[in-house]
N, C-alpha and C. Protein backbone atom coordinates (compact mmCIF):
# COMPACT_ATOMS: atom_id res chain seq x y z
N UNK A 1 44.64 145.70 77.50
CA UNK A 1 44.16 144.71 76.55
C UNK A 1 45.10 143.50 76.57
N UNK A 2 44.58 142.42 76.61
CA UNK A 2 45.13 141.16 76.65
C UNK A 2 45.61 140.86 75.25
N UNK A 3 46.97 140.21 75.21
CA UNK A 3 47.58 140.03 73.95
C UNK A 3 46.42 138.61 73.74
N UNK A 4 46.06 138.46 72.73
CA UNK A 4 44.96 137.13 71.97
C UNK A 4 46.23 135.52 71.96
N UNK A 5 45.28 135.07 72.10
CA UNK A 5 46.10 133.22 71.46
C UNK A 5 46.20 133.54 70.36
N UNK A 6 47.13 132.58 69.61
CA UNK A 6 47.51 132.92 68.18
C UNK A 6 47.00 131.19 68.17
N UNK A 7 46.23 130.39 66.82
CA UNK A 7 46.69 129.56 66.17
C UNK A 7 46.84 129.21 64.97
N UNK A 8 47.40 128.37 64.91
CA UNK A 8 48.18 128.36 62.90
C UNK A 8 47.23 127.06 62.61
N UNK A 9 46.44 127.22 61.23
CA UNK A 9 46.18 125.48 61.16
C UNK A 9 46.54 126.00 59.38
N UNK A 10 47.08 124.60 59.03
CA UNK A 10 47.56 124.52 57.92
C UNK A 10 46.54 123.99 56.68
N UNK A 11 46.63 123.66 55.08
CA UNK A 11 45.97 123.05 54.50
C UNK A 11 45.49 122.12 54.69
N UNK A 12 44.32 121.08 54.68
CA UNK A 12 44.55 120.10 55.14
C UNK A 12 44.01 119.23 53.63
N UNK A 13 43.95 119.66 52.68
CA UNK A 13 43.31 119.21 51.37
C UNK A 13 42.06 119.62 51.12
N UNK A 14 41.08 119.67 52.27
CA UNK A 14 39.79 120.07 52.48
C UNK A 14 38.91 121.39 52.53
N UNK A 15 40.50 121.74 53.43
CA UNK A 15 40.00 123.46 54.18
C UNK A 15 41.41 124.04 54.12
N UNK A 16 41.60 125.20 53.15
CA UNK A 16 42.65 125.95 52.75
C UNK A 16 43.23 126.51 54.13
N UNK A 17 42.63 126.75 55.14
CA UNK A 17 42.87 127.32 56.59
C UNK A 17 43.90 128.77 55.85
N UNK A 18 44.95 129.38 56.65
CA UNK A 18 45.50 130.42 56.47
C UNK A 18 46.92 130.25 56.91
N UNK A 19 47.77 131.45 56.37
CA UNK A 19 49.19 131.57 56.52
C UNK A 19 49.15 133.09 58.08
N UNK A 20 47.57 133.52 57.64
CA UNK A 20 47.63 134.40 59.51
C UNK A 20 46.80 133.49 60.17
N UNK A 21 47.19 133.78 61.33
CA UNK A 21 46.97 132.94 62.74
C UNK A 21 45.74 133.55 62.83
N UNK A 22 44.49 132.49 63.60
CA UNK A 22 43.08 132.80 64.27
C UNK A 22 44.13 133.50 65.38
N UNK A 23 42.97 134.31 65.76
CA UNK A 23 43.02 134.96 67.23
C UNK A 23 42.19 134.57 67.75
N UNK A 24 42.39 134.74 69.43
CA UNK A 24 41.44 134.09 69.95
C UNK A 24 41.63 135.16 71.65
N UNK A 25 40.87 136.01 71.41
CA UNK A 25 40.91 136.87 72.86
C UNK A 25 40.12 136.40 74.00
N UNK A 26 40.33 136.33 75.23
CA UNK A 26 39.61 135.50 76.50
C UNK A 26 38.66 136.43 77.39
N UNK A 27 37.69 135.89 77.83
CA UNK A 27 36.86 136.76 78.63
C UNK A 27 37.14 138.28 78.63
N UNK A 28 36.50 138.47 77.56
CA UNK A 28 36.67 140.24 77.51
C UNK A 28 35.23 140.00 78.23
N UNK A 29 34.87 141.66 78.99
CA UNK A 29 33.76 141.88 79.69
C UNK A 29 33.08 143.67 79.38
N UNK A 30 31.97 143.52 79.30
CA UNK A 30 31.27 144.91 79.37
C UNK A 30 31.11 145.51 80.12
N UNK A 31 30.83 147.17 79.85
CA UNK A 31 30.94 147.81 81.07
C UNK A 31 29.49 147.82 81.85
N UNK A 32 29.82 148.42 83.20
CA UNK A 32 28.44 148.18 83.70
C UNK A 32 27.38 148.43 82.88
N UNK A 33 25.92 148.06 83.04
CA UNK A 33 24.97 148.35 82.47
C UNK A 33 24.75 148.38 80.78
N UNK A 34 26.02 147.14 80.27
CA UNK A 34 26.13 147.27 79.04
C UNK A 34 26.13 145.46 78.65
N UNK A 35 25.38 145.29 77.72
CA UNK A 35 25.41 143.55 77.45
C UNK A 35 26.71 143.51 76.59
N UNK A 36 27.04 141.96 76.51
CA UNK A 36 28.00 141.86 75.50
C UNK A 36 27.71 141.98 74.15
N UNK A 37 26.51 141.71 73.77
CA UNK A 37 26.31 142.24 72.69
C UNK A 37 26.00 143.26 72.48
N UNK A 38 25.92 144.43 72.84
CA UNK A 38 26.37 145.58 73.16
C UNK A 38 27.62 146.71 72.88
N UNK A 39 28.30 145.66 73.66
CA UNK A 39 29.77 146.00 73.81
C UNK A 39 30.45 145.71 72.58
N UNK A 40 30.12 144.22 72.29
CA UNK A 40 31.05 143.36 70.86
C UNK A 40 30.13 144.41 69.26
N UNK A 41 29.01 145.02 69.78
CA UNK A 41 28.60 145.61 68.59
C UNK A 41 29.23 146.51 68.18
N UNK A 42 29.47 147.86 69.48
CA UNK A 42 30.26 148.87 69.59
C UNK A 42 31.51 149.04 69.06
N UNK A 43 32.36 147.67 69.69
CA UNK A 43 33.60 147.56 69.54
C UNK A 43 34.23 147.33 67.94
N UNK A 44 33.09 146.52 67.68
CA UNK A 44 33.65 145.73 65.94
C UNK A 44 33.28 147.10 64.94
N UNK A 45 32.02 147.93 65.56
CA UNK A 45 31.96 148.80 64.61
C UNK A 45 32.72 149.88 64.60
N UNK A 46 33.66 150.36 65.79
CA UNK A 46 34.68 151.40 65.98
C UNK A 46 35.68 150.99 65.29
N UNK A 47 35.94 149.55 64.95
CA UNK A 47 36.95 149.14 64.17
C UNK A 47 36.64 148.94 62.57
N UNK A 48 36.30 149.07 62.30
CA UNK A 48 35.59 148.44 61.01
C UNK A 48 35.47 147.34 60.16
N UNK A 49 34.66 146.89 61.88
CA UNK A 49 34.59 145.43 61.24
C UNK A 49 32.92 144.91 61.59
N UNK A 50 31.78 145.65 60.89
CA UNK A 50 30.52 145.93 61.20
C UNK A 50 29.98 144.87 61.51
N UNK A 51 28.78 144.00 62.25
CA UNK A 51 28.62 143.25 62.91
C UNK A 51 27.20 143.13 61.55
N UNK A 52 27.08 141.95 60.81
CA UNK A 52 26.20 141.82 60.00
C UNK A 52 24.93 140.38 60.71
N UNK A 53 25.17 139.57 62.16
CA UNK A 53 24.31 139.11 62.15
C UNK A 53 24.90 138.58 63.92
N UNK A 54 23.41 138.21 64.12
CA UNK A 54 23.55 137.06 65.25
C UNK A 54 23.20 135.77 65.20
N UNK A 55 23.48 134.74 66.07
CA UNK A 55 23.08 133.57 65.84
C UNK A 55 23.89 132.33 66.73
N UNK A 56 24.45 131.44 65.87
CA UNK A 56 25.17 130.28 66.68
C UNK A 56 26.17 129.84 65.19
N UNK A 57 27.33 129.11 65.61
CA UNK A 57 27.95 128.82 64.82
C UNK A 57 27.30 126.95 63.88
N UNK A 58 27.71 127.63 62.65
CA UNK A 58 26.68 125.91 61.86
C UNK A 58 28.16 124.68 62.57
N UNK A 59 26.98 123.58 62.97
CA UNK A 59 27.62 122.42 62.90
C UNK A 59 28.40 120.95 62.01
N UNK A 60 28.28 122.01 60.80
CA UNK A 60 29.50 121.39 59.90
C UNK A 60 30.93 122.23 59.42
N UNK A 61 31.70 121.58 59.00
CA UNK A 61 32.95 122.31 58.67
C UNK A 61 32.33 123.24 57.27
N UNK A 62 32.83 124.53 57.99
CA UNK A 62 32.73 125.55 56.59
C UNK A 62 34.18 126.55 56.75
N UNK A 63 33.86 127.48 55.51
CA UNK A 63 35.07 128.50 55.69
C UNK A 63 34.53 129.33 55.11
N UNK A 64 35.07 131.05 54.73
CA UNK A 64 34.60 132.00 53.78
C UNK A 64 35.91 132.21 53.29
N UNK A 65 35.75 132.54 51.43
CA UNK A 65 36.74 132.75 50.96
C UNK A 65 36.38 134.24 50.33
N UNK A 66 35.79 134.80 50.65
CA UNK A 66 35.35 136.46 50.32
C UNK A 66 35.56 137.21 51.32
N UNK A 67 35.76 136.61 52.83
CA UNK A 67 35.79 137.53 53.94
C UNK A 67 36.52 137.08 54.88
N UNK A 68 37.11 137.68 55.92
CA UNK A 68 37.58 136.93 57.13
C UNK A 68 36.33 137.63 57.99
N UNK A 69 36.54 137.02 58.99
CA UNK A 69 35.49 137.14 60.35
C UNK A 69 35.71 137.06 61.69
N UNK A 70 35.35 137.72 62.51
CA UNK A 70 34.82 137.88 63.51
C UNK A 70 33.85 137.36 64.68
N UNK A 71 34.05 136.73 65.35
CA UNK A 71 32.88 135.88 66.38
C UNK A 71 32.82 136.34 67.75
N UNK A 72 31.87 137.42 68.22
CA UNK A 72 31.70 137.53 69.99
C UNK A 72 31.12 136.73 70.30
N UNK A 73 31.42 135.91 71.38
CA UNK A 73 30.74 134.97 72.22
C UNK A 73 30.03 135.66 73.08
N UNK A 74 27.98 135.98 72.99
CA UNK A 74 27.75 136.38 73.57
C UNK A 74 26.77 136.05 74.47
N UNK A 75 26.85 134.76 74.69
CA UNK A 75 26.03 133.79 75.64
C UNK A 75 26.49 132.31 75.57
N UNK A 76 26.38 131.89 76.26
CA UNK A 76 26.78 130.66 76.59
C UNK A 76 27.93 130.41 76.25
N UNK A 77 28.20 128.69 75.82
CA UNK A 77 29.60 128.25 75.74
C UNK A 77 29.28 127.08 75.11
N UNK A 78 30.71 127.08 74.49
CA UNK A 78 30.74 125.92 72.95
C UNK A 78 32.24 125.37 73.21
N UNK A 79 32.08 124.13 72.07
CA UNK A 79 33.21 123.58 71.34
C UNK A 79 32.98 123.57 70.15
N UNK A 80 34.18 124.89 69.60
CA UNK A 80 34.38 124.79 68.09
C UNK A 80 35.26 123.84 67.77
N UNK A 81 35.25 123.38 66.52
CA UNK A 81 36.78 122.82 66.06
C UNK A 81 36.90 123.76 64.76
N UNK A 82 38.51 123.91 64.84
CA UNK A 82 39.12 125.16 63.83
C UNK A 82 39.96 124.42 62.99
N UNK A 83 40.17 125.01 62.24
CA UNK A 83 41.40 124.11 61.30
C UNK A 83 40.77 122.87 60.29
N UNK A 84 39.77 122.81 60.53
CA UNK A 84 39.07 121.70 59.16
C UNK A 84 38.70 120.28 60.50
N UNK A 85 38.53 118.84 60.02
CA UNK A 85 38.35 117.97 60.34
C UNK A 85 39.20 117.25 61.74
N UNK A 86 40.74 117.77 60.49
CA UNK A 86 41.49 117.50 61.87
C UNK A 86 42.20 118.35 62.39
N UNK A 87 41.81 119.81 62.98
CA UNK A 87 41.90 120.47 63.32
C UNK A 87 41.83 120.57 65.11
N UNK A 88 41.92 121.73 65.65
CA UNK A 88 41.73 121.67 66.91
C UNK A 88 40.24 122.04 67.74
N UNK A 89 39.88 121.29 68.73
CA UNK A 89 39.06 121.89 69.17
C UNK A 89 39.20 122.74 70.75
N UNK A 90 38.34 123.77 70.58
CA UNK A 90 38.70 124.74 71.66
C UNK A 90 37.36 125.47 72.40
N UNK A 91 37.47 125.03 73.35
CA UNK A 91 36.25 126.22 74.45
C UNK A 91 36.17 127.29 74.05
N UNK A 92 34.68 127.99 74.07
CA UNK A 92 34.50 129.22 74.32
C UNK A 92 33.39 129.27 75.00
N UNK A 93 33.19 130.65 75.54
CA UNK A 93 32.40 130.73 76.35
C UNK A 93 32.03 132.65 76.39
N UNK A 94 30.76 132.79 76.72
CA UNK A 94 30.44 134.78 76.91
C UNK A 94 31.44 135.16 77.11
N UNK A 95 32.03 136.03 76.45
CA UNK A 95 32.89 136.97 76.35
C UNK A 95 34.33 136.80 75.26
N UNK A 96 34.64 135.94 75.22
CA UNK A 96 35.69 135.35 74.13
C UNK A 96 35.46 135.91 73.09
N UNK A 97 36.26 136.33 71.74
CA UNK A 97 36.25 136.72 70.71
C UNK A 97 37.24 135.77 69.58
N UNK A 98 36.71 135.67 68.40
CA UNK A 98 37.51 134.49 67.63
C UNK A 98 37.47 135.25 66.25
N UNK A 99 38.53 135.51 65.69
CA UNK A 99 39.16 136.35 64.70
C UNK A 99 39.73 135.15 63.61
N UNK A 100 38.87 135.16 62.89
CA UNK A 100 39.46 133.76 61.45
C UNK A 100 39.55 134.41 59.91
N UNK A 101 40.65 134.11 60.02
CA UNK A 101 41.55 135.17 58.68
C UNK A 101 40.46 134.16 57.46
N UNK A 102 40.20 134.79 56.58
CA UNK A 102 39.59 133.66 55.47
C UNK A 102 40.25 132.23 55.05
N UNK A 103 39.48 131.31 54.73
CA UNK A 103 39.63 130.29 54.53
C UNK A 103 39.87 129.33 55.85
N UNK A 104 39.80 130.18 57.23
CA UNK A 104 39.79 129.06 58.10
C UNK A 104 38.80 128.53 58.11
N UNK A 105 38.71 126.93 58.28
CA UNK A 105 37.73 126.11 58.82
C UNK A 105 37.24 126.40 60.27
N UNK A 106 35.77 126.28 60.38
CA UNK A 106 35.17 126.01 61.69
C UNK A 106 33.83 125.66 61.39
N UNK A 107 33.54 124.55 63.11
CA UNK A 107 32.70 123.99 63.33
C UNK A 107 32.09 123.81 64.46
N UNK A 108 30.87 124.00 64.82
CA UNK A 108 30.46 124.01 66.09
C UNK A 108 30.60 122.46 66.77
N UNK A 109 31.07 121.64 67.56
CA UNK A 109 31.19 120.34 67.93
C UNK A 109 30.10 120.13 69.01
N UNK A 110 30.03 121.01 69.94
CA UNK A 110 28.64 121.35 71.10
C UNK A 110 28.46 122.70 71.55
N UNK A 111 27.65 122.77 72.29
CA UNK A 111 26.81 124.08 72.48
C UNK A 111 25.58 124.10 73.61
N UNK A 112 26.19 124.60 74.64
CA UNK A 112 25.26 124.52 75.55
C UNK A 112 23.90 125.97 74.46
N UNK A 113 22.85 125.62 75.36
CA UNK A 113 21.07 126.07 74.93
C UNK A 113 21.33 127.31 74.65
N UNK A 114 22.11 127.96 75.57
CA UNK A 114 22.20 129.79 75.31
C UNK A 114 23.08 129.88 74.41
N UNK A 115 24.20 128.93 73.79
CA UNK A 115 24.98 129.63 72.96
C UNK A 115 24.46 130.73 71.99
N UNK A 116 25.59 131.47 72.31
CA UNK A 116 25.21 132.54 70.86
C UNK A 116 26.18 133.20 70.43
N UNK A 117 26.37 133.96 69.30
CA UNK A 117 27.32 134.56 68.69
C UNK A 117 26.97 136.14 67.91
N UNK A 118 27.78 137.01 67.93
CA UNK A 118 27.82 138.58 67.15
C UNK A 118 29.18 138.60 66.55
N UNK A 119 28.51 138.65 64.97
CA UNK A 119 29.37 138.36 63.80
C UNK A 119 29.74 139.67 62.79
N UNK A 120 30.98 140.00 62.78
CA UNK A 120 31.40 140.89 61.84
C UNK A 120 32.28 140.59 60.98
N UNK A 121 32.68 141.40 59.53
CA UNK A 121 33.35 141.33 58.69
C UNK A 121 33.39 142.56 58.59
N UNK A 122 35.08 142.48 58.12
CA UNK A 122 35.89 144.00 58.00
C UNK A 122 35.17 144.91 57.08
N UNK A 123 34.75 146.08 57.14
CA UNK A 123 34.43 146.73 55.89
C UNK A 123 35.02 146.88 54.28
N UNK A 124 33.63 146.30 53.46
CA UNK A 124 34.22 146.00 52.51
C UNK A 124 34.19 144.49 52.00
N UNK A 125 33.85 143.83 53.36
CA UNK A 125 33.55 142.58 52.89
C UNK A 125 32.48 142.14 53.45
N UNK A 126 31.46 142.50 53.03
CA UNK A 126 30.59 142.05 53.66
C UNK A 126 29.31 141.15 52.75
N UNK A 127 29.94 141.03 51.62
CA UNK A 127 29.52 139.82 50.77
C UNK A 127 29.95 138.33 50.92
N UNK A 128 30.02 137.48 52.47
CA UNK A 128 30.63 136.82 52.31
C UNK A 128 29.72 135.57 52.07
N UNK A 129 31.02 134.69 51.49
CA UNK A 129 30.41 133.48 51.39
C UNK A 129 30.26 132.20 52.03
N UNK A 130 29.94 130.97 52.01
CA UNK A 130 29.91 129.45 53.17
C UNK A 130 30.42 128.69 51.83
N UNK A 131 31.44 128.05 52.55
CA UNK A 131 32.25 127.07 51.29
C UNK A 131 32.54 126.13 52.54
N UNK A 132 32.40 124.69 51.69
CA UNK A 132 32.27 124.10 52.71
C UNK A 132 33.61 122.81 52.45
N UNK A 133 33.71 121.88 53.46
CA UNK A 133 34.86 121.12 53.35
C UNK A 133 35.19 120.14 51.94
N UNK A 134 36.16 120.33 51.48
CA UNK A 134 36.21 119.60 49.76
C UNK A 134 36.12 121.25 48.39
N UNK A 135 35.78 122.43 49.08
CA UNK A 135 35.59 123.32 48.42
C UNK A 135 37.03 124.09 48.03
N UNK A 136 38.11 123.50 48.44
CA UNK A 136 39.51 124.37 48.21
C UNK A 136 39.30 123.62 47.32
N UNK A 137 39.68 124.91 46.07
CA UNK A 137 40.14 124.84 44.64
C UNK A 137 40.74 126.14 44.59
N UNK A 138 41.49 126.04 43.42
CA UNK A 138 42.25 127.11 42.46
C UNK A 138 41.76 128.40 43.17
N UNK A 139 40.59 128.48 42.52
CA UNK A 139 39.87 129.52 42.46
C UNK A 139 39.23 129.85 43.90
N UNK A 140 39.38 129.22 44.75
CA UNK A 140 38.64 129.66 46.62
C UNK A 140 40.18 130.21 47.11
N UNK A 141 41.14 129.48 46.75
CA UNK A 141 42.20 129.78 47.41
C UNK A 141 42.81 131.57 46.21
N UNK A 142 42.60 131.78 44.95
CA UNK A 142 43.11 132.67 44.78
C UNK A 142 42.13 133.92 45.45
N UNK A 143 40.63 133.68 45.38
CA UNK A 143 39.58 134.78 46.07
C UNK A 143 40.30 135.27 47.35
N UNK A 144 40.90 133.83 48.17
CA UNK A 144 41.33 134.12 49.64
C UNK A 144 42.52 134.84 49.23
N UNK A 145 43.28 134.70 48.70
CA UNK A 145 44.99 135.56 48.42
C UNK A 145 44.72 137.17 48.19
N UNK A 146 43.55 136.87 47.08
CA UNK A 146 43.09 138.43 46.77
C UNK A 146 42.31 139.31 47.97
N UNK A 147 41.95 139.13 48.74
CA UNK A 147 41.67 139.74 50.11
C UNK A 147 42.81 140.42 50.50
N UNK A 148 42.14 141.98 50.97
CA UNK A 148 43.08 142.91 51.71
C UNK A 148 43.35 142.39 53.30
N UNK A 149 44.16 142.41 53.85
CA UNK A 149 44.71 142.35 55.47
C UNK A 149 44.07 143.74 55.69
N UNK A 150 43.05 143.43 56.77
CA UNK A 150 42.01 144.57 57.21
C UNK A 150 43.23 145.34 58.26
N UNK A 151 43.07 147.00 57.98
CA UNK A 151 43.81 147.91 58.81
C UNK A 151 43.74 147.70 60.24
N UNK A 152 42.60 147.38 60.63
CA UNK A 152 42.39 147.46 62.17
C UNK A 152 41.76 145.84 62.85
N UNK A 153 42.99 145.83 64.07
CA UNK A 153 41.66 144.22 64.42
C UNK A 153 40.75 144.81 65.13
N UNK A 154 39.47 143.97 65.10
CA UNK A 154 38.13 144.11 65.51
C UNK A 154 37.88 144.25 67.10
N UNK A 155 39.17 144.00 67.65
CA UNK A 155 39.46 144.13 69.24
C UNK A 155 40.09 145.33 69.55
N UNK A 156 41.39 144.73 68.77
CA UNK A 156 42.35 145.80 69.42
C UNK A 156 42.69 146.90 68.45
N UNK A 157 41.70 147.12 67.53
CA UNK A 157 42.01 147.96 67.01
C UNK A 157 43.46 148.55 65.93
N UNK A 158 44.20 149.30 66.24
CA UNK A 158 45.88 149.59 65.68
C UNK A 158 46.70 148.70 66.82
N UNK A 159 45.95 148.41 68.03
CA UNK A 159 47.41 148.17 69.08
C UNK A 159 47.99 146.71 69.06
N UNK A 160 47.15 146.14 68.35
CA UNK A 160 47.60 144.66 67.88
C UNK A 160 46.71 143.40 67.04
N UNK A 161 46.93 142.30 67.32
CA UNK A 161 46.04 142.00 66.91
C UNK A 161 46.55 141.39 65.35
N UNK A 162 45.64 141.49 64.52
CA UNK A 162 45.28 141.89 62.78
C UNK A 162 46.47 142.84 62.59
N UNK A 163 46.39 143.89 63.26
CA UNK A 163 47.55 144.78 62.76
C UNK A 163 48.84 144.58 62.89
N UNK A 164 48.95 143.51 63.66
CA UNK A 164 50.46 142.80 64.27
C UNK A 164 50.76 141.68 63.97
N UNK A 165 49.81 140.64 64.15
CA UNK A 165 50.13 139.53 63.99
C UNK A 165 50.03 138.70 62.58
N UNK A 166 48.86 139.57 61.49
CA UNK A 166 48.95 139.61 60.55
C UNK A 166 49.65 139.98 59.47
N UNK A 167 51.10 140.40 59.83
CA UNK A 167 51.98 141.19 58.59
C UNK A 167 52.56 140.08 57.99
């Protein structure tokens, strides 16, 4: 297993972002005769981090302050931007996985036709919510504090990850 990118994006007034780092794992691949969505279903649910939808990422800045999340890239290829407005933007493409502790910002910037995405939240949170840029207050940022650091990451399980990079 490939150790993940780590990135840090800070407050920016807008989008509370986080004090744990997004992950960001690279071309993971399925096994023969297995799709990625498939695989990213399998995987998030051995971890417990159950896969509640498919789709594409929305093209405005949002965040969840009830859940952190989970993103398999399981078709095509995008530019998100993370971190709020002025945040970073970063490729993805089938197979990539993007791990956003609550309150990070993201936004889809482009998207080739096939993009698509398989979305989980850790068990336990799976009430989450869309708060969108201008929505940090008091009360988004204490919801985000009050969130447990999920036992297992949605990749790697105990061997890193959430479980490491998150302490």
């Amino acid at each position: 297993m490939k150790k993940p990118q780590t990135l840090f994006f800070q407050d920016d007034g807008n989008i509370p972002n986080s004090a744990y780092p997004t992950l960001v794992y690279r071309a993971m691949t399925a096994d023969s005769g297995q799709t990625l969505v498939d695989m990213f279903e399998a995987l998030f649910e051995q971890n417990d981090w159950p896969v509640q939808w498919r789709g594409g990422v929305f093209d405005y800045h949002h965040f969840h302050s009830t859940a952190h999340e989970v993103l398999g890239v399981n078709a095509g290829a995008a530019t998100l931007r993370l971190g709020g407005e002025r945040g970073e933007d970063i490729e993805v493409s089938a197979g990539d996985v993007i791990v956003l502790p609550a309150g990070t910002g993201h936004c889809r910037i482009s998207a080739s036709n096939d993009f698509a995405v398989t979305a989980g939240y850790p068990r336990g949170q799976s009430d989450w919510d869309i708060c969108r840029s201008g929505d940090n207050t008091p009360a988004v940022k204490a919801r985000i504090a009050s969130l447990p650091r999920p036992a297992l990451d949605p990749v790697a399980g105990e061997a890193g990850g959430v479980a490491s990079d998150w302490r």
